[in-house]
Protein backbone atom coordinates (compact mmCIF):
# COMPACT_ATOMS: atom_id res chain seq x y z
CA UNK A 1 0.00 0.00 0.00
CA UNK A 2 1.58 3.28 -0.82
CA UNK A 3 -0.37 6.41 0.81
CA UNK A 4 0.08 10.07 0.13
CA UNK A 5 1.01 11.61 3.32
CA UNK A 6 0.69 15.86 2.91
CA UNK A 7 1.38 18.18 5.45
CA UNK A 8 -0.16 18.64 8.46
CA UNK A 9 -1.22 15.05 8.62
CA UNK A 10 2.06 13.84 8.07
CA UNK A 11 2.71 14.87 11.64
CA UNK A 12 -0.93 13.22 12.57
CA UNK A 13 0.79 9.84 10.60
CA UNK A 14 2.44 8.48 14.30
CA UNK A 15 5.18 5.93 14.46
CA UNK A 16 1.95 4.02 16.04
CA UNK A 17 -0.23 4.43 12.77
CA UNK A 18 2.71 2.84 10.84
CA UNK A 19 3.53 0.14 13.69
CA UNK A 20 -0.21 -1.09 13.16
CA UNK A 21 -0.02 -1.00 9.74
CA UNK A 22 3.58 -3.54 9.79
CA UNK A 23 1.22 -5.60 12.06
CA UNK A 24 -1.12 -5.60 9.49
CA UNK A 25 1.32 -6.74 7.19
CA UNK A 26 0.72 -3.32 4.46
CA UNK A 27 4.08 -2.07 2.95
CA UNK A 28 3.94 2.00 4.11
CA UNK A 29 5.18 4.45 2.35
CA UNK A 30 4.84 7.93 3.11
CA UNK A 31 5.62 11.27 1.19
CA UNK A 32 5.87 15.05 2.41
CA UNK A 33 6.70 18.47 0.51
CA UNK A 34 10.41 19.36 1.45
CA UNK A 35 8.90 22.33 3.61
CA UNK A 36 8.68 19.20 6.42
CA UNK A 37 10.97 16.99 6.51
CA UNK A 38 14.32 17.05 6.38
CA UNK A 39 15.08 20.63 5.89
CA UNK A 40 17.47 19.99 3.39
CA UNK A 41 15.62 17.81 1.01
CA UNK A 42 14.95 18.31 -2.84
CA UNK A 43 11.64 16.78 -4.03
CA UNK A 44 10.11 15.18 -1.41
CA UNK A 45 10.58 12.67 1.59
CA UNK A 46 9.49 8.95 1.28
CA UNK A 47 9.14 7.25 4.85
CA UNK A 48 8.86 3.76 4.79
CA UNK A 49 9.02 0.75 7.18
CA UNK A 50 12.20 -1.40 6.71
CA UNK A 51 11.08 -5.11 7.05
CA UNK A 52 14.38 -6.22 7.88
CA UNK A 53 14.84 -3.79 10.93
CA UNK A 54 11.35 -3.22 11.77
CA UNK A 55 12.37 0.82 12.10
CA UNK A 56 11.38 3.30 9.23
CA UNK A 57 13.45 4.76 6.62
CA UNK A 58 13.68 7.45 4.25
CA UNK A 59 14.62 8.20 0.86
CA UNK A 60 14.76 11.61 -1.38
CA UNK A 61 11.94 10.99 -4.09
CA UNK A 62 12.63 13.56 -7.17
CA UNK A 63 9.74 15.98 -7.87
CA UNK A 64 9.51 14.37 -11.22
CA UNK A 65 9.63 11.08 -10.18
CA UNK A 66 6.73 11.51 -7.04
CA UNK A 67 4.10 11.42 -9.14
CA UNK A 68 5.24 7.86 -10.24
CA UNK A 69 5.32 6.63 -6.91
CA UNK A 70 2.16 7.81 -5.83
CA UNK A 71 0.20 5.74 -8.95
CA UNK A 72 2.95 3.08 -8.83
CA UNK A 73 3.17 0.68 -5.78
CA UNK A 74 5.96 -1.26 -8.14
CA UNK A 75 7.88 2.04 -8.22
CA UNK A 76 10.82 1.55 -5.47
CA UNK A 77 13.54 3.41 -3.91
CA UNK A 78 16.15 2.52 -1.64
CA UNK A 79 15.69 3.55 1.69
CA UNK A 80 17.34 4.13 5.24
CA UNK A 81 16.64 4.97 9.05
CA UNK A 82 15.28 8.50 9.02
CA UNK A 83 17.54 10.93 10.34
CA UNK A 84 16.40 12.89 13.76
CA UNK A 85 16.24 16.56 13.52
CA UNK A 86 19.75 17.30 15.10
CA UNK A 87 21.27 15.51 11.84
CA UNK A 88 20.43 19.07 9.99
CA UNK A 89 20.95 22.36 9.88
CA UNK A 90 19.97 25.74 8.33
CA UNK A 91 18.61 25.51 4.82
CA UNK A 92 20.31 27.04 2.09
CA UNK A 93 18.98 30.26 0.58
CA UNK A 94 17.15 29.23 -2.54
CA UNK A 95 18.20 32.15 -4.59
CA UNK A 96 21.74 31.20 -3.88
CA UNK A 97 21.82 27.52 -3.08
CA UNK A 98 24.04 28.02 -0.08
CA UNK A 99 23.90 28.87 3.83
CA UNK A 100 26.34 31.98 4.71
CA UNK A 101 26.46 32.52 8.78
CA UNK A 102 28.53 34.36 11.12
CA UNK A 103 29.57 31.88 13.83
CA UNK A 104 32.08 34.46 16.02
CA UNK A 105 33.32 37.81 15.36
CA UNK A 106 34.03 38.08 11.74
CA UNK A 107 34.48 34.09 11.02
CA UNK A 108 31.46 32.91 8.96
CA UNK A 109 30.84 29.23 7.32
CA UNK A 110 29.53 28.52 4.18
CA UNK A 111 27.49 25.37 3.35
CA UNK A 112 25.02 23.93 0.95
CA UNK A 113 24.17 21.13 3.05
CA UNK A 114 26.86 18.66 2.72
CA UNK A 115 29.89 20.41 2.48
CA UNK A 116 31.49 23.40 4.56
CA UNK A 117 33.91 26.16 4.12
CA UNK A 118 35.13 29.09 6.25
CA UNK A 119 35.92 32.34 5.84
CA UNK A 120 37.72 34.93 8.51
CA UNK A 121 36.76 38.71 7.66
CA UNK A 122 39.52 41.45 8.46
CA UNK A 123 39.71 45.17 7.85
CA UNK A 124 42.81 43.71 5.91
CA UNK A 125 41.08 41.26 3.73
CA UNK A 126 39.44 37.70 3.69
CA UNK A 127 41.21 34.33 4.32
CA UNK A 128 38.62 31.52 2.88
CA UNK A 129 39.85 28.20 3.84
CA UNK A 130 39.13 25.63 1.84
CA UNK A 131 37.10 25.63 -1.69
CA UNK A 132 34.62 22.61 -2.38
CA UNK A 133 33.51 22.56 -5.57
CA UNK A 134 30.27 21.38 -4.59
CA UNK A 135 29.07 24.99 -2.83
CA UNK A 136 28.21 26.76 -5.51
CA UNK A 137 30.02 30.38 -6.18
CA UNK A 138 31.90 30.73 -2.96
CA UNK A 139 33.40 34.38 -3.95
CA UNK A 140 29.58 35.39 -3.84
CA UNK A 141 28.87 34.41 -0.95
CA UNK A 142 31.66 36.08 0.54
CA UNK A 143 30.87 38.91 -1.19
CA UNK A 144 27.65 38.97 0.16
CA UNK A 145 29.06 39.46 3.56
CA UNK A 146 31.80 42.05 3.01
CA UNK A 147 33.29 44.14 0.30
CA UNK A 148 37.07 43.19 1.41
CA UNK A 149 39.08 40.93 -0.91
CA UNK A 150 39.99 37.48 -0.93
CA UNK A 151 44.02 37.67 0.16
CA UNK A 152 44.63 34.99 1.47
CA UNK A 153 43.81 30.89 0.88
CA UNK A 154 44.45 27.81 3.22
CA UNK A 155 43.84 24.39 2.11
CA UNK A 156 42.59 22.39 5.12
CA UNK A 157 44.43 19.00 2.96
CA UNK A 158 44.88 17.76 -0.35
CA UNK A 159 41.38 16.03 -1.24
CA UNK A 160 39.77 17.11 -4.60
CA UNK A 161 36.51 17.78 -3.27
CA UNK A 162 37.35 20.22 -0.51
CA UNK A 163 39.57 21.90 -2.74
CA UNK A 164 38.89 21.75 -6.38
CA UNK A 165 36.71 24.56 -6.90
CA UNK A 166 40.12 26.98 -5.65
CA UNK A 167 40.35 27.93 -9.12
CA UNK A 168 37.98 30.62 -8.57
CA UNK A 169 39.76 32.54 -6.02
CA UNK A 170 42.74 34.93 -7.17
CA UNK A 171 45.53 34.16 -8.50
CA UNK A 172 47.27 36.73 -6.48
CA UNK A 173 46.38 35.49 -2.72
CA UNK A 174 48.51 33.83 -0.81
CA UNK A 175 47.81 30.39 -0.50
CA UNK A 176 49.03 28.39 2.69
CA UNK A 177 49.07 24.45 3.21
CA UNK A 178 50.98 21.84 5.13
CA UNK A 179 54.20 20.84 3.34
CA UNK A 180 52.89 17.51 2.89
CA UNK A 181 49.60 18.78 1.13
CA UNK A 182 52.16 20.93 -1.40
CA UNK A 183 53.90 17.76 -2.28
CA UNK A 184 50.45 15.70 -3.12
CA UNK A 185 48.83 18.70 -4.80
CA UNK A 186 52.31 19.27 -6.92
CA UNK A 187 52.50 15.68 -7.84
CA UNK A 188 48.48 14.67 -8.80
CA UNK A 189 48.41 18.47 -10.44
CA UNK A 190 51.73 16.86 -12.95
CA UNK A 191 50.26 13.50 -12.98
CA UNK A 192 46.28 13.83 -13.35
CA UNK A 193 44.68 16.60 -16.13
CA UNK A 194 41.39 15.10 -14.38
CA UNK A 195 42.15 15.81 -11.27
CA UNK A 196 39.16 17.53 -9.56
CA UNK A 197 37.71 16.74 -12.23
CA UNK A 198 35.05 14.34 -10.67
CA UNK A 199 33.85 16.22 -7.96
CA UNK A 200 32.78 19.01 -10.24
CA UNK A 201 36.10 21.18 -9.87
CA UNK A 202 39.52 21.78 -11.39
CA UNK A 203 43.43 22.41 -11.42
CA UNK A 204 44.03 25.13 -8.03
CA UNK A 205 46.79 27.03 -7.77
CA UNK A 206 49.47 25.54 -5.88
CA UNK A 207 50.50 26.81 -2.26
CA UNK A 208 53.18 29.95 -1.91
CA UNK A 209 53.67 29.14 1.48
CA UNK A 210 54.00 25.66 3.46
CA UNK A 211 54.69 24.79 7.14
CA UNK A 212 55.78 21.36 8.49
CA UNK A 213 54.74 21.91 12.04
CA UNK A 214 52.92 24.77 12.89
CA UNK A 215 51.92 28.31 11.23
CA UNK A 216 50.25 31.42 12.47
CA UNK A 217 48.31 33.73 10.03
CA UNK A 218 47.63 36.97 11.58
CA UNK A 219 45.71 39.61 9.60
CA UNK A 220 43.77 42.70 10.26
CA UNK A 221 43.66 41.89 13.62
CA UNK A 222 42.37 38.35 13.62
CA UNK A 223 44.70 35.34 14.10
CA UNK A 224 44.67 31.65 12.54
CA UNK A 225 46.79 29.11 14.32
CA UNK A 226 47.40 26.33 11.89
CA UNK A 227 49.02 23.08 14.09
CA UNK A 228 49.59 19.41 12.54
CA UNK A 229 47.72 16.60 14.25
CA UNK A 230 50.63 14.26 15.81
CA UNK A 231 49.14 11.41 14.04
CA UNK A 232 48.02 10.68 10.96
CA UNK A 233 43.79 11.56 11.34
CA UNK A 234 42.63 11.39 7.59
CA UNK A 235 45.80 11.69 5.18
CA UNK A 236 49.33 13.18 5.56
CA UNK A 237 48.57 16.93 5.36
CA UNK A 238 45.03 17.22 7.13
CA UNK A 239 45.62 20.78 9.41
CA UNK A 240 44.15 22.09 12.67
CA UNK A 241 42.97 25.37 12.12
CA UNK A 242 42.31 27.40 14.70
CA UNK A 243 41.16 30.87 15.82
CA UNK A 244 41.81 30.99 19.37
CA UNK A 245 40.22 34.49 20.56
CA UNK A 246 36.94 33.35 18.33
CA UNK A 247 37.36 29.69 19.98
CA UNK A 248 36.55 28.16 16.64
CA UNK A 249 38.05 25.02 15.30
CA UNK A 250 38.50 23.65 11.48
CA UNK A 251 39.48 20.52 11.02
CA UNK A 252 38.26 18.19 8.00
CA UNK A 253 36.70 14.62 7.72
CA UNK A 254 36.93 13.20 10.97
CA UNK A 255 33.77 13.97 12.65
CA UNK A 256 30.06 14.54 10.90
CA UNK A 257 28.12 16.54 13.06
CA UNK A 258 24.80 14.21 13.79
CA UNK A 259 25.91 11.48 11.11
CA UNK A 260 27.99 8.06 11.24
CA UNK A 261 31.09 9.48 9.31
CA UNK A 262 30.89 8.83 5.49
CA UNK A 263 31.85 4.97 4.00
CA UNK A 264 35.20 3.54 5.44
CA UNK A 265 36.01 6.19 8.05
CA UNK A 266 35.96 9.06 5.52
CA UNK A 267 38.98 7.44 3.71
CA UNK A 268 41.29 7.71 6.48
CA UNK A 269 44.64 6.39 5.79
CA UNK A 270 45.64 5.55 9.22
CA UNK A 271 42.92 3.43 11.55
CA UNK A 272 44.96 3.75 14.49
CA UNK A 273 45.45 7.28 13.88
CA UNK A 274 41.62 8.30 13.04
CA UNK A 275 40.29 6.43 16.63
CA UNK A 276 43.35 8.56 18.58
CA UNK A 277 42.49 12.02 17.02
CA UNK A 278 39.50 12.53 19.17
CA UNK A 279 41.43 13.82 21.96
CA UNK A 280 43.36 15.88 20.45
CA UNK A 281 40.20 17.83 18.81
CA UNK A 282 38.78 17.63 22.42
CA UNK A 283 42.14 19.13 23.91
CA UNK A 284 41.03 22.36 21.83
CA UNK A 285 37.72 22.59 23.86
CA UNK A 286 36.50 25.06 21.30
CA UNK A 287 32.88 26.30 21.31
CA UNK A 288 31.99 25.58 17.36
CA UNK A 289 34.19 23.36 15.43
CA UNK A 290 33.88 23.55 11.32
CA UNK A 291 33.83 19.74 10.35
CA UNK A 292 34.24 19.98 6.66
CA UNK A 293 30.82 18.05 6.20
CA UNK A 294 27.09 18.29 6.70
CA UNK A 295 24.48 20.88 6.99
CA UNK A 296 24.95 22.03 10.87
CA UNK A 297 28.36 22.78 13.23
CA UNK A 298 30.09 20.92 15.43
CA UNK A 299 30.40 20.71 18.64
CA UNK A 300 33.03 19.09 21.21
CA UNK A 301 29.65 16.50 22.28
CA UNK A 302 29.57 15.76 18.71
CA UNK A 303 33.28 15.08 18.45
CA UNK A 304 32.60 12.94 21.74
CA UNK A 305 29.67 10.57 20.73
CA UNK A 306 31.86 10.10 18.20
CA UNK A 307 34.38 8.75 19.74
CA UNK A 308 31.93 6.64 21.75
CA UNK A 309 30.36 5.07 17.99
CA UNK A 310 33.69 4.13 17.25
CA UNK A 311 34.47 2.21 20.95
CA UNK A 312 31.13 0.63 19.97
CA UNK A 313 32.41 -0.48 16.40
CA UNK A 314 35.77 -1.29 18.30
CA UNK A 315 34.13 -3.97 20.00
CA UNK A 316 31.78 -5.09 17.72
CA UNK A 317 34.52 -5.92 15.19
CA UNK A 318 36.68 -7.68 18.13
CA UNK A 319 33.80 -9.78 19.45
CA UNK A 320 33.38 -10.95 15.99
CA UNK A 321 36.91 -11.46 15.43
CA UNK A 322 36.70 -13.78 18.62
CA UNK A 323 33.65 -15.24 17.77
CA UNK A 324 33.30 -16.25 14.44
CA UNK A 325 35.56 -18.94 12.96
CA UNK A 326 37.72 -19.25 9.82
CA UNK A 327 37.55 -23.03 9.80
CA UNK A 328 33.77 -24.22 9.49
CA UNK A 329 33.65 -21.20 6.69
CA UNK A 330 36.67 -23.23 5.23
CA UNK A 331 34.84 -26.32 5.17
CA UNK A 332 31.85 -24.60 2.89
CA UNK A 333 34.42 -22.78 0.25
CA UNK A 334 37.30 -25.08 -0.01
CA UNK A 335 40.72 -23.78 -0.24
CA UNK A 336 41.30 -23.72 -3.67
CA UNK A 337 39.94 -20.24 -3.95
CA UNK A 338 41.24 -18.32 -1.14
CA UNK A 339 40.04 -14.97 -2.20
CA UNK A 340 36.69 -16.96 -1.99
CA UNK A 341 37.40 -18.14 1.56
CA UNK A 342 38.23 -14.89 2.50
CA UNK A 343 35.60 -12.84 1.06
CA UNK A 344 32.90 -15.19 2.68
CA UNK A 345 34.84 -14.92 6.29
CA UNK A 346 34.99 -10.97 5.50
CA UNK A 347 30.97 -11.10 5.30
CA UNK A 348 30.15 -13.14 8.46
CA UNK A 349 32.57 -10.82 10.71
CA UNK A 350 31.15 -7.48 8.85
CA UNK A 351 27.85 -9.11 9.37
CA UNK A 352 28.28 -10.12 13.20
CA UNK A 353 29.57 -6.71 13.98
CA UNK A 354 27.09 -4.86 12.30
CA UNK A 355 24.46 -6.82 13.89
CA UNK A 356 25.96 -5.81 17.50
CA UNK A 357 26.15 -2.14 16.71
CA UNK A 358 23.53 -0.94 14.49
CA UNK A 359 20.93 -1.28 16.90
CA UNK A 360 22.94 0.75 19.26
CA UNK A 361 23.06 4.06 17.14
CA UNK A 362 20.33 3.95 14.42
CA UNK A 363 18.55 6.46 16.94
CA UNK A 364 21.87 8.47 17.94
CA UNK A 365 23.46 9.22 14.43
CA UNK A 366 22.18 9.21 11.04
CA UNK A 367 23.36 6.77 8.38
CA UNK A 368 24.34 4.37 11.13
CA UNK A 369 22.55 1.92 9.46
CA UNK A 370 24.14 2.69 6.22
CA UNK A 371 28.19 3.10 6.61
CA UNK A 372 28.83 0.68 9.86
CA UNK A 373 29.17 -1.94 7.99
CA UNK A 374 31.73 -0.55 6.06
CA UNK A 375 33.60 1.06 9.26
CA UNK A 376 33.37 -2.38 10.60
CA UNK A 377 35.43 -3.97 8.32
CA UNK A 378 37.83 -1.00 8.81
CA UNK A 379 38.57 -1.72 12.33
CA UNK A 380 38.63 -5.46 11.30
CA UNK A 381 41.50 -5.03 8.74
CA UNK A 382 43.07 -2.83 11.67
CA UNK A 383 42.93 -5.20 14.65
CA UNK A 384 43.78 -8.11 12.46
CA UNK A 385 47.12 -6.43 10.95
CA UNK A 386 47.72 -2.73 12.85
């Protein structure tokens, strides 16, 4: 049964109304304007009962595709647990397609839901940090905030799509990065014409000034502290930044402010190093933190139940390592494929941690129930050979 939920009775459609109808055994599915829920939807919302799980879940239906659903009951879409309220933030202007805010005394964020940049305005000039391609016209929406130039640039590390859209800023700024983000940005710049490519950006202009340890940026009477992390968080490169007197922190792709961070830890090259970096973001006790990622800030909580999800995956992924055995799997594949054998003992412990921690935090952050099976097998890979 597919019904047409519209606003206001999508708030009179209870969690009850849905339970009875699973007991009933009708397939729900229910669809609001993006004026409800979640803020920063485009098209409409689907809500919809996950057999498996017996929670709901929610998918993004296309305008053009609603009408579809709502005359279709074949029509499908994948779906997962609906995210709470504190997973979102402000919706983007839609004139502009982005979110511009002052968070302390002349430091603003941009966003357009997903991705995050941040700006410091001085009687001197502007310092943007970071450029994702994906926020559309950056220099805009700085420019709707002050009439100072863009002078100076720092790239928070060397990943495409924080950075890639750089091009766009001038060629005369000053550009600042860790030493180890010059050297990656030099070498993919030589090596890739694609590169940004894919995530909707370009070639950037490489850094004029790089720091091994630490760096402090002081203009028109605002200061930027830029430390390195002593270990290795997300890739070689990946910067504190830090305004001190504003007690604002920037740091990128560690923690997702009301979401499970995205599919295998955000990329992070170093397991160890990713689990350990939560207390040294903590040590900052700053008031906002700039995550990189996601439609709201951060806070240190965040960066805390954080850290608690990953203790949880922690010892999900060692009780499975101590529970589940390579040998009977060995008996079912053989061993004269052991990239079969493998594979198939990958599954049951991905499957036997998941199973332990899911249920834990489908309720505390959204996309739990998506990516924990992939930061599962993360932690795996890292007890088994870290």
């Amino acid at each position: 049964i597919l019904m047409i939920v519209r606003p206001p009775l999508l708030r009179a459609f209870t969690a009850m109304a849905i339970a009875a109808s699973l007991a009933a055994g009708s397939t729900v599915a229910t669809v609001a304007t993006n004026a409800e829920l979640p803020p920063n939807a485009q098209g409409h919302v689907a809500i919809c009962p996950d057999a498996a799980t017996g929670g709901l879940q929610t998918v993004i239906v296309p305008s053009d595709e609603a009408e579809a659903l709502m005359t279709d009951t074949s029509a499908g879409a994948p779906c997962a647990v609906a995210p709470g309220a504190d997973a979102y933030g402000p919706m983007p202007d839609p004139d502009t397609g982005v979110h511009v805010g002052e968070i302390s005394d002349g430091i603003y964020w941009v966003t357009e839901g997903v991705y995050q940049a941040m700006l410091v305005v001085t009687d001197e000039g502007v310092i943007v940090v970071d450029a994702p391609p994906s926020i559309p016209n950056i220099p805009a929406a700085i420019a709707s905030v002050t009439d100072q130039p863009i002078t100076h640039v720092v790239y928070s590390h060397s990943h495409a799509d924080h950075i890639a859209g750089a091009g766009a800023y001038p060629e005369e700024a000053t550009y600042i990065a860790h030493a180890e983000t010059a050297h990656q940005l030099e070498s993919a710049l030589a090596a890739n014409p694609m590169w940004g490519a894919f995530v909707g950006g370009g070639a950037v202009p490489l850094p004029t000034e790089t720091f091994d340890d630490t760096y402090t940026l002081a203009l028109g009477g605002r200061t930027l502290e830029l430390s390195t992390p002593s270990v290795i968080a997300h890739e070689p490169g990946n910067i504190f930044i830090h305004a001190p007197e504003q007690s604002v922190l920037m740091v990128i792709d560690l923690i997702f402010p009301g979401w499970s961070p995205f599919k295998d830890l955000a990329q992070a090259e170093d397991v160890v190093g990713y689990l350990a970096v939560h207390e040294e973001i903590l040590a900052f006790d700053a008031d906002t933190i700039v995550t990189g990622h996601m439609g709201r800030l951060g806070t240190n909580e965040d960066v805390a139940i954080n850290a608690e999800y990953m203790t949880s995956i922690q010892q999900g992924a060692l009780n499975a390592l101590q529970s589940v055995a390579l040998e009977p799997i060995a008996a079912e594949t053989g061993f004269a494929n052991p990239w079969l054998l493998f594979d198939t003992y990958f599954d049951e412990l991905i499957a036997a941690c998941e199973a332990e921690v899911v249920p834990q935090w489908t309720d505390r952050l959204a996309g739990a129930d998506v990516f924990t099976a992939d930061h599962c097998y993360k932690i795996i890979e890292s007890l088994r050979i870290d």
